[in-house]
Protein backbone atom coordinates (compact mmCIF):
# COMPACT_ATOMS: atom_id res chain seq x y z
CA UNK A 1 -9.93 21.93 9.54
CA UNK A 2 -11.94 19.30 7.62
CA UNK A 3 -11.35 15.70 9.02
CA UNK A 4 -9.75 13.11 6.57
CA UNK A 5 -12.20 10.75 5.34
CA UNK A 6 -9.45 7.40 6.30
CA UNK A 7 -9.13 9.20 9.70
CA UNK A 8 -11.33 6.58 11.50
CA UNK A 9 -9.72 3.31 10.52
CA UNK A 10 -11.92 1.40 12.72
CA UNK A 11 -14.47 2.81 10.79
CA UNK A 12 -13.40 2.37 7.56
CA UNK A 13 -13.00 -1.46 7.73
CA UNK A 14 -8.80 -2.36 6.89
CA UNK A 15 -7.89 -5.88 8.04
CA UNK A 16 -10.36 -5.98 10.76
CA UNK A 17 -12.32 -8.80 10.76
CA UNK A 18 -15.66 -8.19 10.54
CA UNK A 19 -15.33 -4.71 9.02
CA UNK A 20 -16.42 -3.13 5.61
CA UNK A 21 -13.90 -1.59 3.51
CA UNK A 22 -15.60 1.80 2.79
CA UNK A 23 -12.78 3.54 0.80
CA UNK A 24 -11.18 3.59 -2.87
CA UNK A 25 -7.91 4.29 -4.62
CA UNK A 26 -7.35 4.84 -7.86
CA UNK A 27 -3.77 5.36 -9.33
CA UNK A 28 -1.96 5.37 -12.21
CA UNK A 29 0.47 2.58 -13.12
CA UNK A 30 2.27 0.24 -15.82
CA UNK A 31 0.23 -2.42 -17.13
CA UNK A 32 3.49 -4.39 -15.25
CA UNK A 33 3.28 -3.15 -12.01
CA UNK A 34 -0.60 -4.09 -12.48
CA UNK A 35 0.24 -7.26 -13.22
CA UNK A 36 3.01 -7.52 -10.00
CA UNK A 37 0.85 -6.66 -7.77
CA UNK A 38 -2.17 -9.12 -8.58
CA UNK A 39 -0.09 -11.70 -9.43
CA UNK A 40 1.13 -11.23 -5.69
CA UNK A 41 -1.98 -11.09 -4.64
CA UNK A 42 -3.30 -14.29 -5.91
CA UNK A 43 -0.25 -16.31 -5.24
CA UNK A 44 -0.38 -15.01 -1.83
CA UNK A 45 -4.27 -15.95 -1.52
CA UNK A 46 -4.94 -12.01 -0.49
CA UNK A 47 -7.28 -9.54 -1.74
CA UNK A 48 -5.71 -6.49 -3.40
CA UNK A 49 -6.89 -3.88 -0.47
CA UNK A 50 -5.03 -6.68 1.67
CA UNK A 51 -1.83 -6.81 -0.16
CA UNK A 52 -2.32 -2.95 -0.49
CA UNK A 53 -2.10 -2.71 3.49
CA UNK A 54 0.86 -5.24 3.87
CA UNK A 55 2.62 -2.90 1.64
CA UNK A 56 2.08 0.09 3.44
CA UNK A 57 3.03 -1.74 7.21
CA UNK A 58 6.11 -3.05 5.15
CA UNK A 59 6.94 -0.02 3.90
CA UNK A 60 6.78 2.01 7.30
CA UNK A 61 8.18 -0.94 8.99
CA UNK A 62 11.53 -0.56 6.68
CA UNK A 63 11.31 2.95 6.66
CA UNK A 64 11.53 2.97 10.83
CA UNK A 65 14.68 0.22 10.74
CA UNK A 66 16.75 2.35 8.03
CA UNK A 67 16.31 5.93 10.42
CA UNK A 68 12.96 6.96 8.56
CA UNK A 69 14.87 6.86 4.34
CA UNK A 70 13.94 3.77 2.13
CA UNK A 71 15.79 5.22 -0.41
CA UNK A 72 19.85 4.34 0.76
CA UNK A 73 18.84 0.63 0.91
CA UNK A 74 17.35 0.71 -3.04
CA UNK A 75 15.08 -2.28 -2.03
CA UNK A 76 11.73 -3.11 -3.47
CA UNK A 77 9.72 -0.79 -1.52
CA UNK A 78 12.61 2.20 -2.26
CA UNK A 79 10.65 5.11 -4.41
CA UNK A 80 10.39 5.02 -8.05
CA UNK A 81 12.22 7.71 -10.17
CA UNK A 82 9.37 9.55 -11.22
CA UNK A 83 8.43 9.72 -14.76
CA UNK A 84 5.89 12.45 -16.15
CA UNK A 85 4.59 11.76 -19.55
C-alpha cells in the first residue's frame, strides 16, 4: 500500500516551530466562506494553514465530546448540506 504523503507530520512541518509546511490544499468554496475564513485569520493574527489546523483539532475535539457526530449539535463546525452545481 502506498504511504500517504501527510503521513509524517513531523515531517511535513504543521504548527511545529521550526518546521516547513511542505503540503497544499486546494478546495472549492463561496467567495463568503473565503472571505470567513481570512477574515478569521487576520483578526486572529494566524496564517491560513494555522487557522486551517485549529479547525481540524476543533473539529475532532467536538466531534469526540458529542460521541464521534457533529451533526445533532448543528454548530459551526456541523457539515454543510452539500450542494452540486
Amino acid at each position: 500500500m502506498k504511504p500517504s504523503p501527510c503521513s509524517n507530520r513531523t515531517q511535513q512541518g504543521g504548527t511545529t516551530p521550526g518546521l516547513p509546511r511542505r503540503q497544499q490544499l486546494s478546495v472549492k468554496i463561496t467567495d463568503e466562506a473565503c472571505e470567513r475564513f481570512r477574515r478569521l485569520a487576520r483578526a486572529h493574527g494566524l496564517t491560513l494553514g494555522d487557522l486551517f489546523e485549529q479547525a481540524l483539532d476543533a473539529w475532532e475535539t467536538q466531534r469526540s465530546a458529542n460521541g464521534g457526530s457533529t451533526r445533532s449539535g448543528g454548530t459551526a463546525l456541523s457539515p454543510a448540506p452539500r450542494r452540486w452545481t
